[in-house]
N, C-alpha and C. Protein backbone atom coordinates (compact mmCIF):
# COMPACT_ATOMS: atom_id res chain seq x y z
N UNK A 1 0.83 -1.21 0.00
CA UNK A 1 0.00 0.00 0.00
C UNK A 1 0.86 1.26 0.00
N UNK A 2 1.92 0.73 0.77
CA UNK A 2 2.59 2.18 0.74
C UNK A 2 3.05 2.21 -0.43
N UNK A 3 3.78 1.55 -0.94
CA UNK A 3 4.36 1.57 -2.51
C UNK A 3 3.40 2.24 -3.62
N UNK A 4 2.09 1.60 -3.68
CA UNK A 4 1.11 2.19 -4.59
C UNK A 4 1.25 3.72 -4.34
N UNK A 5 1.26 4.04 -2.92
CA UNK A 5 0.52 5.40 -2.64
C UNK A 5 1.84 6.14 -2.88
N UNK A 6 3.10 6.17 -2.77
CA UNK A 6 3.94 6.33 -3.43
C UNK A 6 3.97 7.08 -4.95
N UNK A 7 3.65 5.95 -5.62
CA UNK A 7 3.80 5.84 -6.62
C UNK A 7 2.57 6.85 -7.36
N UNK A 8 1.30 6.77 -6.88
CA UNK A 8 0.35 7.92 -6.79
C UNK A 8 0.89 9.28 -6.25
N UNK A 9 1.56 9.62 -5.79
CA UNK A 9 1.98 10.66 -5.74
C UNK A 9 3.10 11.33 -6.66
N UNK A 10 3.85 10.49 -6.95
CA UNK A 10 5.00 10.46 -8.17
C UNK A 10 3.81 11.04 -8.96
N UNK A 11 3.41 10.32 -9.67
CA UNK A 11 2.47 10.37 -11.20
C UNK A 11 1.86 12.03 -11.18
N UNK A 12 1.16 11.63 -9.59
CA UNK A 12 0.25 13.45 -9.51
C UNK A 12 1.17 14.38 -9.42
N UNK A 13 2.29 14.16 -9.23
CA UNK A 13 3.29 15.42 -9.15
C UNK A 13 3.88 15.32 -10.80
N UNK A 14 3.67 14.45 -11.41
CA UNK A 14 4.07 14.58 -13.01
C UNK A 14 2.97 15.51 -13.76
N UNK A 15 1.99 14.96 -13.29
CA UNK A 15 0.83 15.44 -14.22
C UNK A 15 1.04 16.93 -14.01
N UNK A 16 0.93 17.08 -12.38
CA UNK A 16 1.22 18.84 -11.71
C UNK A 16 2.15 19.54 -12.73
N UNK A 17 3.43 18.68 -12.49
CA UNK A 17 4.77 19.50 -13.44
C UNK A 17 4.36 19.73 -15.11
N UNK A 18 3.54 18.34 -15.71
CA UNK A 18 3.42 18.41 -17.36
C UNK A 18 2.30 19.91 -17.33
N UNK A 19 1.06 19.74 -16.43
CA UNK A 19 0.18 21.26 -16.63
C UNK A 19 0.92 22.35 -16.73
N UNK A 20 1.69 22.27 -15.56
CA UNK A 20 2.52 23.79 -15.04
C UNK A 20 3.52 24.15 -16.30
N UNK A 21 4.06 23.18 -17.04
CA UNK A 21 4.84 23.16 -18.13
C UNK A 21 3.83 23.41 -19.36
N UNK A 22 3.05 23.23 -19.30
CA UNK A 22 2.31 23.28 -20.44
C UNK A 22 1.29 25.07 -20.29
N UNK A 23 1.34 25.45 -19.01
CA UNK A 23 0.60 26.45 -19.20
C UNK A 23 1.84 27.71 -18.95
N UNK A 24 2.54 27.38 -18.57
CA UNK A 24 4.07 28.38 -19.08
C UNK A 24 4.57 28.51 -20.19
N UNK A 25 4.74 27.37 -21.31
CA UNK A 25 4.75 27.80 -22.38
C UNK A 25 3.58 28.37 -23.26
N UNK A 26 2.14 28.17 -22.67
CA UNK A 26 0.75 28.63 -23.43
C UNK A 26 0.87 30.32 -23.27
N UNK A 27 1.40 30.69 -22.02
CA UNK A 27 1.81 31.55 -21.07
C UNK A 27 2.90 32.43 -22.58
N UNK A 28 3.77 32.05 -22.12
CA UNK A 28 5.05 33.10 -23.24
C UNK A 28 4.45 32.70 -25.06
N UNK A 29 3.86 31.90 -24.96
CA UNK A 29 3.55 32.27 -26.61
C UNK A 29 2.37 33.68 -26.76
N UNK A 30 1.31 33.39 -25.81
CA UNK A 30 0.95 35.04 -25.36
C UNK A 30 1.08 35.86 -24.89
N UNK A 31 2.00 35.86 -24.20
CA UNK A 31 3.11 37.27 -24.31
C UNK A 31 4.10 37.80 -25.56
N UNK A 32 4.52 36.24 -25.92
CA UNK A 32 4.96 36.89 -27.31
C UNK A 32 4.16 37.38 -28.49
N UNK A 33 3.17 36.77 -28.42
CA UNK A 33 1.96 37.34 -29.13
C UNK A 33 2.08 38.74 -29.57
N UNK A 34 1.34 39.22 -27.78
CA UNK A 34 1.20 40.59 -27.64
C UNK A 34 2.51 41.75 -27.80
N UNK A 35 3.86 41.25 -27.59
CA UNK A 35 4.75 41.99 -28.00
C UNK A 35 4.69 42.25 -29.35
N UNK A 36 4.57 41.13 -30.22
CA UNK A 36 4.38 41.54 -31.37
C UNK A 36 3.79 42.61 -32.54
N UNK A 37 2.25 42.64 -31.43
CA UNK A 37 1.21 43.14 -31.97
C UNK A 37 1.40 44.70 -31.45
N UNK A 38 2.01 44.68 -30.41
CA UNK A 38 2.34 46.12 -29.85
C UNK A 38 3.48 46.93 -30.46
N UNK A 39 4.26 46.04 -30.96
CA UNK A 39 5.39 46.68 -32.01
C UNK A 39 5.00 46.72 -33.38
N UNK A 40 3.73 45.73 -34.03
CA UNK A 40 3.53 46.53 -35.62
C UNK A 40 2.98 47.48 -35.34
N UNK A 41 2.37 47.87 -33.80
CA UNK A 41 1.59 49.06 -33.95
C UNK A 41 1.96 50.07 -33.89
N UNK A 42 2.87 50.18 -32.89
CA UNK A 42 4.40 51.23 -32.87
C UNK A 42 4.68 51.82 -33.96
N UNK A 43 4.98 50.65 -34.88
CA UNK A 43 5.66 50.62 -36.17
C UNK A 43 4.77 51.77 -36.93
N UNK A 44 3.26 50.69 -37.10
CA UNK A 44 2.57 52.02 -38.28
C UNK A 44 2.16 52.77 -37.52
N UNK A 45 2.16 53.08 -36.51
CA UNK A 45 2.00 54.45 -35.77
C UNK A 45 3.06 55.71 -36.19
N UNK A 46 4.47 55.20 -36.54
CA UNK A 46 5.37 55.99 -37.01
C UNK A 46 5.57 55.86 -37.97
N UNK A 47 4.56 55.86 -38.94
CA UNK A 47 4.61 55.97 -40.58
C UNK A 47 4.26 57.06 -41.03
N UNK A 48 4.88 57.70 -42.08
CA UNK A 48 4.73 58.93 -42.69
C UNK A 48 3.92 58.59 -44.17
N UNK A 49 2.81 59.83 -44.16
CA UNK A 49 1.91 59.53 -45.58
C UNK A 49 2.08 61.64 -46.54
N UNK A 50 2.26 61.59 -47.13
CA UNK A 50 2.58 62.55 -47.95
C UNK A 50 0.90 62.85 -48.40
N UNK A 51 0.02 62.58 -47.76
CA UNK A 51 -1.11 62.86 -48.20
C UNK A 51 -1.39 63.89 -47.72
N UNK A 52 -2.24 64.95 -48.36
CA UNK A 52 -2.93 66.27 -47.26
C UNK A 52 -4.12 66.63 -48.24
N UNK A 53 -4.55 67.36 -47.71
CA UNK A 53 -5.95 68.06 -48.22
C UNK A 53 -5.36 69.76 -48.88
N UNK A 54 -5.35 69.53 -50.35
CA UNK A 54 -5.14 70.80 -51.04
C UNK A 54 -6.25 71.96 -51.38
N UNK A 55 -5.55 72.99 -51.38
CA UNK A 55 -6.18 74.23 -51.60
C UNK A 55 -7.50 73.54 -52.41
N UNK A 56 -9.03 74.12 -52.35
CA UNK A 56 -9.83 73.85 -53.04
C UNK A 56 -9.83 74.38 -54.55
N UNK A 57 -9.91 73.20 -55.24
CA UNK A 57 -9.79 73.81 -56.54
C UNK A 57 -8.43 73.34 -57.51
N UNK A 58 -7.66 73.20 -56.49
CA UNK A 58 -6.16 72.73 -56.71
C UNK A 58 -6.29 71.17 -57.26
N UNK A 59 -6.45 70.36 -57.95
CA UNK A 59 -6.56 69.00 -58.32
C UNK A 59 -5.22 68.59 -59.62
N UNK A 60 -5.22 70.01 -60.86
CA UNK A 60 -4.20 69.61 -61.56
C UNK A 60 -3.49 69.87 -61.87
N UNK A 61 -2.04 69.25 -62.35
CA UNK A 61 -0.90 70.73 -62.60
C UNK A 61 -0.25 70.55 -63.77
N UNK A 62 0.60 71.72 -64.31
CA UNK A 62 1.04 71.09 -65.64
C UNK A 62 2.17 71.99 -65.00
N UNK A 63 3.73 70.74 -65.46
CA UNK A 63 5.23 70.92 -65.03
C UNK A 63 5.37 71.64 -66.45
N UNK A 64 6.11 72.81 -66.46
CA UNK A 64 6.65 73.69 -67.61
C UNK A 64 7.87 73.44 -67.62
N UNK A 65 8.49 73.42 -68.47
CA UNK A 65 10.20 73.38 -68.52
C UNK A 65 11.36 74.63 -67.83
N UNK A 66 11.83 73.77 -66.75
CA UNK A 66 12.67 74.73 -66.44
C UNK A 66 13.56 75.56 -67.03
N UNK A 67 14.06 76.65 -66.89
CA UNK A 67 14.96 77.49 -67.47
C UNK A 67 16.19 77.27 -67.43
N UNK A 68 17.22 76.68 -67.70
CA UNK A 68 18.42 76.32 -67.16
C UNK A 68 18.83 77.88 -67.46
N UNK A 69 19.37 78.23 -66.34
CA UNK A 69 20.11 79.59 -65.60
C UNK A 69 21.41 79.16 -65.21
N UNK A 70 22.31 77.85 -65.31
CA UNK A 70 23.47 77.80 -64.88
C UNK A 70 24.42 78.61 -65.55
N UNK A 71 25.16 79.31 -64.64
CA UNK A 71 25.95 80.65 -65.70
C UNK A 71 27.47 79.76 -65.53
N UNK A 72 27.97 78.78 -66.92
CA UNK A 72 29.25 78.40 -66.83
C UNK A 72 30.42 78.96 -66.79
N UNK A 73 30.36 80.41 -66.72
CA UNK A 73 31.27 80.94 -66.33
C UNK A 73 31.97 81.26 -65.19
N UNK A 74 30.67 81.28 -64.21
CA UNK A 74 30.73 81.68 -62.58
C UNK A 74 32.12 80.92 -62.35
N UNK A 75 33.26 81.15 -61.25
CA UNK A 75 34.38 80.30 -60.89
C UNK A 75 33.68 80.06 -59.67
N UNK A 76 34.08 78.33 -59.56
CA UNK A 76 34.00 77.53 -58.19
C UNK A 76 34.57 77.90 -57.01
N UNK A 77 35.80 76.94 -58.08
CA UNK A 77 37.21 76.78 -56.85
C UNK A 77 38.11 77.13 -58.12
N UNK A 78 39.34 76.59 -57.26
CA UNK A 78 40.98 77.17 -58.14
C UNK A 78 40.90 75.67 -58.60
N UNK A 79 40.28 74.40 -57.71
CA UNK A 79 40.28 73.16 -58.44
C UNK A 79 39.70 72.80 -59.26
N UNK A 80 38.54 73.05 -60.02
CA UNK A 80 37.30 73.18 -60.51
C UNK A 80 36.77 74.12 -60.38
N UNK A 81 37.18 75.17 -61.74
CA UNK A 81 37.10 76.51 -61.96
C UNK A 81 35.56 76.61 -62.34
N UNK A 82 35.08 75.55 -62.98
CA UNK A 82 33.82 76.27 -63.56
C UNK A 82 32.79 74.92 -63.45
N UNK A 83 31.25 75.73 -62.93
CA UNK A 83 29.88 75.12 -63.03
C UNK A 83 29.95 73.78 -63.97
N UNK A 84 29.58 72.67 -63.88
CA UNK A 84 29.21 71.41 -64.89
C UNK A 84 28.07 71.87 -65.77
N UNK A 85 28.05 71.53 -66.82
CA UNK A 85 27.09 72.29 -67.45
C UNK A 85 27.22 70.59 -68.55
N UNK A 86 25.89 70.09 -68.61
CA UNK A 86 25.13 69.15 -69.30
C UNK A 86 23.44 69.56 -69.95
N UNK A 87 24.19 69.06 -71.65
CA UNK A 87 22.57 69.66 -72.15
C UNK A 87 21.38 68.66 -71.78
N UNK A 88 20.31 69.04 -72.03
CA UNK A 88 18.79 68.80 -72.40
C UNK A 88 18.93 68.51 -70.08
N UNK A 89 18.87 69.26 -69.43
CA UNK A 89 19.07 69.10 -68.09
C UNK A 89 17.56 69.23 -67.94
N UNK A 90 17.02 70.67 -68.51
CA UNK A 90 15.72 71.03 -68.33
C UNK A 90 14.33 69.66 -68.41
N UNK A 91 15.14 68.91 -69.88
CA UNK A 91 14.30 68.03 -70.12
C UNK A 91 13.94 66.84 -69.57
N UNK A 92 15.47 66.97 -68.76
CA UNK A 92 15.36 65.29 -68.11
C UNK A 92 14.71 65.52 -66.47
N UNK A 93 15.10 67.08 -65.91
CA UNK A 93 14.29 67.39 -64.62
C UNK A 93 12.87 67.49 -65.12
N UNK A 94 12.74 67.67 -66.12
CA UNK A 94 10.86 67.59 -66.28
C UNK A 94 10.36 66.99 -66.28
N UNK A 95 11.06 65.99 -67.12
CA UNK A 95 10.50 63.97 -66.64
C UNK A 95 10.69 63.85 -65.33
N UNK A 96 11.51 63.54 -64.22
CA UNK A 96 11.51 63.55 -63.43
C UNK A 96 10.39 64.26 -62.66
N UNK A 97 10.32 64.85 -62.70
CA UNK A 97 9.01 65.57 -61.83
C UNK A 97 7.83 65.32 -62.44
N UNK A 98 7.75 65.08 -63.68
CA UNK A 98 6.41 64.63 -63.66
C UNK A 98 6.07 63.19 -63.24
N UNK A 99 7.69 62.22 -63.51
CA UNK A 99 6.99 60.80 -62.69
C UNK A 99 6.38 61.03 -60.96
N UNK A 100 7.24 61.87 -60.70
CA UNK A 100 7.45 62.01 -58.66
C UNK A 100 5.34 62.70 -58.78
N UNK A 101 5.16 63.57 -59.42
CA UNK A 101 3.68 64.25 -59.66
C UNK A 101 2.65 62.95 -59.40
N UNK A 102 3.16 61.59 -60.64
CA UNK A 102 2.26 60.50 -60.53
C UNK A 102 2.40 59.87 -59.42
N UNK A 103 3.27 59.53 -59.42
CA UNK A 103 3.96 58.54 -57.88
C UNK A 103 3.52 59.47 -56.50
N UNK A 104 3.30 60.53 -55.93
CA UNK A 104 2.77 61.64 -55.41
C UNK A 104 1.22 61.08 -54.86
N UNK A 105 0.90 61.18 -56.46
CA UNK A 105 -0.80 60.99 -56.26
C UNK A 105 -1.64 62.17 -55.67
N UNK A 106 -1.10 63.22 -55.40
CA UNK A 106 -2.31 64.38 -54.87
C UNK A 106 -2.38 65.21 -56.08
N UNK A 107 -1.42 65.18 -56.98
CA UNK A 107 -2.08 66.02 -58.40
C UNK A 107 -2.66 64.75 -59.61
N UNK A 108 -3.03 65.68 -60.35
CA UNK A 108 -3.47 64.75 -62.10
C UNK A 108 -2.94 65.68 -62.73
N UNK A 109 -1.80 65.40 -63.85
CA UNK A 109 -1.29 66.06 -64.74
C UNK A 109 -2.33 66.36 -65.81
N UNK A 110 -1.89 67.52 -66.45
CA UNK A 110 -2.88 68.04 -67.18
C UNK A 110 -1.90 69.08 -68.26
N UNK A 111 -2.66 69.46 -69.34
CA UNK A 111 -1.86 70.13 -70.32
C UNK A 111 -2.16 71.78 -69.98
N UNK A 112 -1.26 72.51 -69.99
CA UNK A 112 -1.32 73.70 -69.25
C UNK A 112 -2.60 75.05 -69.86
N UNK A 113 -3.22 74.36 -70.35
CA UNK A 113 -4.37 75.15 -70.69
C UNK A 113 -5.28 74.94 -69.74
N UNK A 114 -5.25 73.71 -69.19
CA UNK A 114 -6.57 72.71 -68.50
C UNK A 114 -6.06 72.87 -66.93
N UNK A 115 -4.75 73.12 -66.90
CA UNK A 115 -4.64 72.82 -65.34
C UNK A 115 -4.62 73.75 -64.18
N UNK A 116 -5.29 73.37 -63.05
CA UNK A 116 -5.43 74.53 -62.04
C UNK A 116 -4.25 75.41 -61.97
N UNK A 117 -3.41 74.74 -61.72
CA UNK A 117 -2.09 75.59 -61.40
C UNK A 117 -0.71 74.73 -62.11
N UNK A 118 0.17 75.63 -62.42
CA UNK A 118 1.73 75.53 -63.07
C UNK A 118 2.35 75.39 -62.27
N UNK A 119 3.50 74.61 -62.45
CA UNK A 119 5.12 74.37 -61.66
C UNK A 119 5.59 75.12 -62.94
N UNK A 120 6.68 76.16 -62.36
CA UNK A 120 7.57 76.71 -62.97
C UNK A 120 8.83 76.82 -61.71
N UNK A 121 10.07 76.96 -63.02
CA UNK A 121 11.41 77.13 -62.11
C UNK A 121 12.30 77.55 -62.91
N UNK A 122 13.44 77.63 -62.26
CA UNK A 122 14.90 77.54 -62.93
C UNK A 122 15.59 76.51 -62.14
N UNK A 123 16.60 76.29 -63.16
CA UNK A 123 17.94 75.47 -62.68
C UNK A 123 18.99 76.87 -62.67
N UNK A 124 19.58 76.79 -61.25
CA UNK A 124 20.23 77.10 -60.74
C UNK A 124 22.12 76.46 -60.84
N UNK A 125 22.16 75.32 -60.46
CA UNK A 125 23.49 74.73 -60.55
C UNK A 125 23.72 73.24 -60.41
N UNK A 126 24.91 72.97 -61.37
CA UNK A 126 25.19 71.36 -61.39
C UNK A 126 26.29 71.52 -60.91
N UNK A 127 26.49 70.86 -59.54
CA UNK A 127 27.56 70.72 -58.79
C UNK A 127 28.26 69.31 -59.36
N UNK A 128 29.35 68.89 -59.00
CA UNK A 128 30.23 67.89 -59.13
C UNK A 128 32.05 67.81 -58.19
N UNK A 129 31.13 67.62 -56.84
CA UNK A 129 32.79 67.78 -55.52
C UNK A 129 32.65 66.38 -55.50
N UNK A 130 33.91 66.44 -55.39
CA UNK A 130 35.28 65.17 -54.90
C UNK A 130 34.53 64.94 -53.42
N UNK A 131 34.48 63.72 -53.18
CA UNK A 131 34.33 63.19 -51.46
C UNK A 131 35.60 62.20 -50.97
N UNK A 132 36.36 61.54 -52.18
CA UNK A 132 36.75 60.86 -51.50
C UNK A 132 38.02 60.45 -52.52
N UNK A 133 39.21 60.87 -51.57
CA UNK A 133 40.42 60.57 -52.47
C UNK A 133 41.18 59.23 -52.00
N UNK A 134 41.99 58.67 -53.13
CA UNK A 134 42.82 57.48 -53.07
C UNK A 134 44.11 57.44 -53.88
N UNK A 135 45.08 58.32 -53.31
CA UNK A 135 46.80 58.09 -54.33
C UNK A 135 45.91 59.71 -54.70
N UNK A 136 45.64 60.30 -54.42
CA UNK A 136 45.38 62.05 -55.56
C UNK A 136 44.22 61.72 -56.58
N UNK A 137 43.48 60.21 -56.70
CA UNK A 137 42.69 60.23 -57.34
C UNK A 137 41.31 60.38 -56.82
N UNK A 138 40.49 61.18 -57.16
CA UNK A 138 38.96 60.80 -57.28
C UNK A 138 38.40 59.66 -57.00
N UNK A 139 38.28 59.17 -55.96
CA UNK A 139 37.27 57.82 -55.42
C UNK A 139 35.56 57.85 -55.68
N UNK A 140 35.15 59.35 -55.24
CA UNK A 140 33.96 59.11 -54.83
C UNK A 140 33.45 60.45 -55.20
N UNK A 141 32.43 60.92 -55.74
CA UNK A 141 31.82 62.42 -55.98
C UNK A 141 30.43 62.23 -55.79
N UNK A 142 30.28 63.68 -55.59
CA UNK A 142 28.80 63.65 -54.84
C UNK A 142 28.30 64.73 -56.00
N UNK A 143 26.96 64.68 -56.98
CA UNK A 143 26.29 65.13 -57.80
C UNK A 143 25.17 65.95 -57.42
N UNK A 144 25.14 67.46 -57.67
CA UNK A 144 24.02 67.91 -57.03
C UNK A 144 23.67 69.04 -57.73
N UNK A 145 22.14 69.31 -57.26
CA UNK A 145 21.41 69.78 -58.73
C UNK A 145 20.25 70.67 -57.68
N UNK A 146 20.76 72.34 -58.24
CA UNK A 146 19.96 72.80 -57.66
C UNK A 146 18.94 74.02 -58.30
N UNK A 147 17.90 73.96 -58.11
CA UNK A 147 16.84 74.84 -58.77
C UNK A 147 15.92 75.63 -58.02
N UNK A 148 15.13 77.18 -58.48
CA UNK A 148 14.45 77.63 -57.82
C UNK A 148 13.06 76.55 -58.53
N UNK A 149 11.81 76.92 -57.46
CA UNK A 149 10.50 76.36 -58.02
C UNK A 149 9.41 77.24 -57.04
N UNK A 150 8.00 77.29 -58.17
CA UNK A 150 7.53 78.61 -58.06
C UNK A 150 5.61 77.50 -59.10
N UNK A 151 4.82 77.36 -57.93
CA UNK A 151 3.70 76.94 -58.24
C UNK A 151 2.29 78.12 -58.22
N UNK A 152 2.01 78.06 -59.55
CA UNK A 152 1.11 79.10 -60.00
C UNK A 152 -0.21 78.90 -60.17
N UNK A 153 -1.06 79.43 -59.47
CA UNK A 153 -2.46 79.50 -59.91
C UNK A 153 -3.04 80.21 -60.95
N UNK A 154 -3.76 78.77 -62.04
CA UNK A 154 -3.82 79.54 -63.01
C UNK A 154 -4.76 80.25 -63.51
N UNK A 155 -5.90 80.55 -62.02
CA UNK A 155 -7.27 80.98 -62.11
C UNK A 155 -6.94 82.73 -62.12
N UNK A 156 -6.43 82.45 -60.65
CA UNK A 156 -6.30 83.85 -60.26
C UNK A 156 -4.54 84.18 -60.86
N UNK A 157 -3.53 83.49 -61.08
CA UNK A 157 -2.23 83.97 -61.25
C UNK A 157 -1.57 84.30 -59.79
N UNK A 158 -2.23 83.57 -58.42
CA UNK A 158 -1.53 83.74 -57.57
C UNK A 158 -0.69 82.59 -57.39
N UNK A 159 0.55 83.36 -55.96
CA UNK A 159 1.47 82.10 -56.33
C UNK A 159 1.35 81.15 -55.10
N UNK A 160 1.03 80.07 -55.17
CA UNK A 160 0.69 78.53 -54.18
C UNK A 160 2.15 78.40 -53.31
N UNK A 161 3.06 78.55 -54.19
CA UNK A 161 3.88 77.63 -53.22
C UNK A 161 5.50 78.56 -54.30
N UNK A 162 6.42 78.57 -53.58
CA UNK A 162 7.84 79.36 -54.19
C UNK A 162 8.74 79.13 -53.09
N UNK A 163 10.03 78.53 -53.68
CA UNK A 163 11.34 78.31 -52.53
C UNK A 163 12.36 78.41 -53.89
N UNK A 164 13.14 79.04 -52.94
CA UNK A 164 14.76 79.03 -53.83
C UNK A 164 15.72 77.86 -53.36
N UNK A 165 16.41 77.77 -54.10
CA UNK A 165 17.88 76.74 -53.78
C UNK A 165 17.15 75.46 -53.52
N UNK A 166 16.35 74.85 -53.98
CA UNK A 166 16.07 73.44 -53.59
C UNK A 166 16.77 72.37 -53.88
N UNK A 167 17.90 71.42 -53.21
CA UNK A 167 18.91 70.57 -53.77
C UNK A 167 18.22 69.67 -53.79
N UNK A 168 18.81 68.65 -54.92
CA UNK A 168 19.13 67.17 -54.78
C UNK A 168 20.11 66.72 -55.69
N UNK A 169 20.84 65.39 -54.56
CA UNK A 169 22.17 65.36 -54.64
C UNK A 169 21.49 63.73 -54.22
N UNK A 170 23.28 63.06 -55.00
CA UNK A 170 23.13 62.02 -55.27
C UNK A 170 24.96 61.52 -55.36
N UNK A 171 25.58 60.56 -54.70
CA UNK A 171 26.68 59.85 -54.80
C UNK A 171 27.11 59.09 -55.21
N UNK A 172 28.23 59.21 -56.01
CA UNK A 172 28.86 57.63 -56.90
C UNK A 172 30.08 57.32 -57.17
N UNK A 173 30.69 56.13 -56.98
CA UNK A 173 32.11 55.66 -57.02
C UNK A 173 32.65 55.68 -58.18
N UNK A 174 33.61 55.76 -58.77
CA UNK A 174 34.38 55.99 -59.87
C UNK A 174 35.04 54.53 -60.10
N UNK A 175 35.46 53.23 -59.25
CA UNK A 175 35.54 52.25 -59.05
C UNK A 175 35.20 51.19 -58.01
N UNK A 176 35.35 50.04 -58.33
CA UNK A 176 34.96 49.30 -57.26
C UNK A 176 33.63 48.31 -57.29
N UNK A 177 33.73 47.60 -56.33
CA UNK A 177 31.97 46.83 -57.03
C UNK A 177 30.54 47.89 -56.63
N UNK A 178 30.71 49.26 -56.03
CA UNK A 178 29.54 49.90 -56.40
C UNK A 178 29.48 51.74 -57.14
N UNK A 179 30.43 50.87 -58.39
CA UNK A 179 31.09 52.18 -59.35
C UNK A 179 29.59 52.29 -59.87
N UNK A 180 29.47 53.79 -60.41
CA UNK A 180 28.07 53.98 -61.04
C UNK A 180 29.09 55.09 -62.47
N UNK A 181 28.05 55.55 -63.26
CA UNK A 181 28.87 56.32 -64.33
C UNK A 181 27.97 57.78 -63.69
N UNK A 182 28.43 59.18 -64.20
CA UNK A 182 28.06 60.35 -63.73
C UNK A 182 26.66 60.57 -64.20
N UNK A 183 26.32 60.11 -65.40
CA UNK A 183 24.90 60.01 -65.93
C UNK A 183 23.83 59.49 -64.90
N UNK A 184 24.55 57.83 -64.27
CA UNK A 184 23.42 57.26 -63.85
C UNK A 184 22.90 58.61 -62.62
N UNK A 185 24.13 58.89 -61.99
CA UNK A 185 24.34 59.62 -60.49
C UNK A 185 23.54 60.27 -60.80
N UNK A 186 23.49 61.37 -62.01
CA UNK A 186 22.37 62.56 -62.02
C UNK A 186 21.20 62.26 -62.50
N UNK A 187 21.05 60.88 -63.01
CA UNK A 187 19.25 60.57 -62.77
C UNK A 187 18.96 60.42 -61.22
N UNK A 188 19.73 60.25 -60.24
CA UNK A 188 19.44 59.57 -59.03
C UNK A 188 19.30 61.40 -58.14
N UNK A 189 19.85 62.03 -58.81
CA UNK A 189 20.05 62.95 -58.47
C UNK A 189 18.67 64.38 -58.85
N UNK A 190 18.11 63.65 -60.01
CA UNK A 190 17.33 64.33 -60.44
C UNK A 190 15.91 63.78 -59.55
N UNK A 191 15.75 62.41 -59.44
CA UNK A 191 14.54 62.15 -58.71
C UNK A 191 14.75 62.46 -57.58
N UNK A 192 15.81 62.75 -56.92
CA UNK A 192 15.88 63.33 -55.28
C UNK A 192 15.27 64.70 -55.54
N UNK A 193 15.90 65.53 -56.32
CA UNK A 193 15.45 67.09 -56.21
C UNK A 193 13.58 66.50 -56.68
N UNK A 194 13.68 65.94 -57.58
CA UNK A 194 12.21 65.51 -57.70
C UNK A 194 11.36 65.88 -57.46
N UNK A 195 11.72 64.76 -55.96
CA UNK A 195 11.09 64.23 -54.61
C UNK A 195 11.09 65.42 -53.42
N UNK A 196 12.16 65.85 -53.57
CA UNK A 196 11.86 67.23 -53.00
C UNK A 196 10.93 68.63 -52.94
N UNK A 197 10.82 68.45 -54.29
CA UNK A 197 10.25 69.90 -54.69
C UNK A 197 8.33 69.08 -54.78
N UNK A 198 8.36 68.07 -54.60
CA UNK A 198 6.90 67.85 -54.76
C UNK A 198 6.17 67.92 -53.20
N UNK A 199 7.47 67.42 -52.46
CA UNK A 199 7.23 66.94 -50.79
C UNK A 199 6.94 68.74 -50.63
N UNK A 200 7.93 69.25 -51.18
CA UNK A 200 7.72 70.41 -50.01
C UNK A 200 6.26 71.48 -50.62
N UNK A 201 5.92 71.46 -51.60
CA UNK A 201 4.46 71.65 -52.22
C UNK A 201 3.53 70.94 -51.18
N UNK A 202 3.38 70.16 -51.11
CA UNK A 202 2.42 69.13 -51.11
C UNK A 202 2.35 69.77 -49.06
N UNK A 203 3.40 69.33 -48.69
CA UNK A 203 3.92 70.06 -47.13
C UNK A 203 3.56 71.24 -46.72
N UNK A 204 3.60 72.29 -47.64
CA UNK A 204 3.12 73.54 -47.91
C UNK A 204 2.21 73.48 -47.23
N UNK A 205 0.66 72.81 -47.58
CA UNK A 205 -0.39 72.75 -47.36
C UNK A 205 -1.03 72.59 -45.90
């Protein structure tokens, strides 16, 4: 008898330990649960949306071609005496801004007869500094592209939105496994200023 009762107690203290084991791990899988769910929320809690509510009336715009104003004469430096100067610049920042316009989503492009209000600007300057030397050579340059921009209403001819010097700049290696050529740099360079000049419109608001 004693042995049985023994042995009944063994078992009930197994069963005790397998519950207690079994509701400690039921235990941390819902806690881990809830950590989880408390950090995607965190997460999209600190998400940024470029959306806003525009001037009434404001729905479409038509991008005009910038003015390229880079004066290649201006002197830099004693190292790089003079402004970079690359043609059709106007044409390729206009594409550019009109993809960033679609990708945007708070305007509808429109042909400038039809549209509420105009983007107009100038180009200002094509930078091209050295970042990073190796033996006296050029490693690394940083590409940057700067323009005034100036959004027009085309009801009344008032002006929505105007900033000077708006950069975008863009970096690229001259060798190495993440060499880029100066072309690619100033497309990368052109959708930054882009992205800029639409954010800060749109921010305006």
């Amino acid at each position: 008898m004693k042995i049985s009762s023994k042995i009944t107690r063994i078992q009930n203290g197994q069963k005790k330990h397998r519950r207690g084991l079994m509701n400690w791990k039921r235990n941390k899988f819902v806690l881990l649960y809830c950590c989880i769910v408390i950090l995607l929320y965190c997460v999209g809690g600190c998400g940024y949306t470029a959306k806003t509510i525009l001037p009434e009336g404001i729905k479409t715009v038509h991008v005009d071609m910038f003015k390229n104003s880079i004066d290649i004469t201006k002197e830099v430096s004693a190292k790089d005496k003079y402004e970079v100067y690359r043609p059709n610049l106007e044409v390729d920042l206009r594409d550019a801004i009109v993809n960033r316009v679609f990708l945007d989503g708070n305007f509808k492009m429109a042909d400038k007869d039809s549209a509420d209000a105009v983007l107009e600007g100038r180009i200002l300057e094509y930078r091209k500094d050295p970042l990073r030397y190796q033996n006296e050579v050029v490693q690394e340059y940083r590409i940057s592209l700067v323009c005034d921009a100036k959004l027009i209403n085309q009801k009344d001819h008032s002006i929505l939105f105007e900033e000077e010097n708006i950069t975008g700049d863009a970096t690229y290696f001259t060798t190495g496994a993440l060499q880029k050529t100066e072309t690619s740099a100033l497309s990368d360079a052109m959708s930054d200023l882009a992205r800029r000049i639409i954010n800060k419109i749109v921010e305006n608001w």
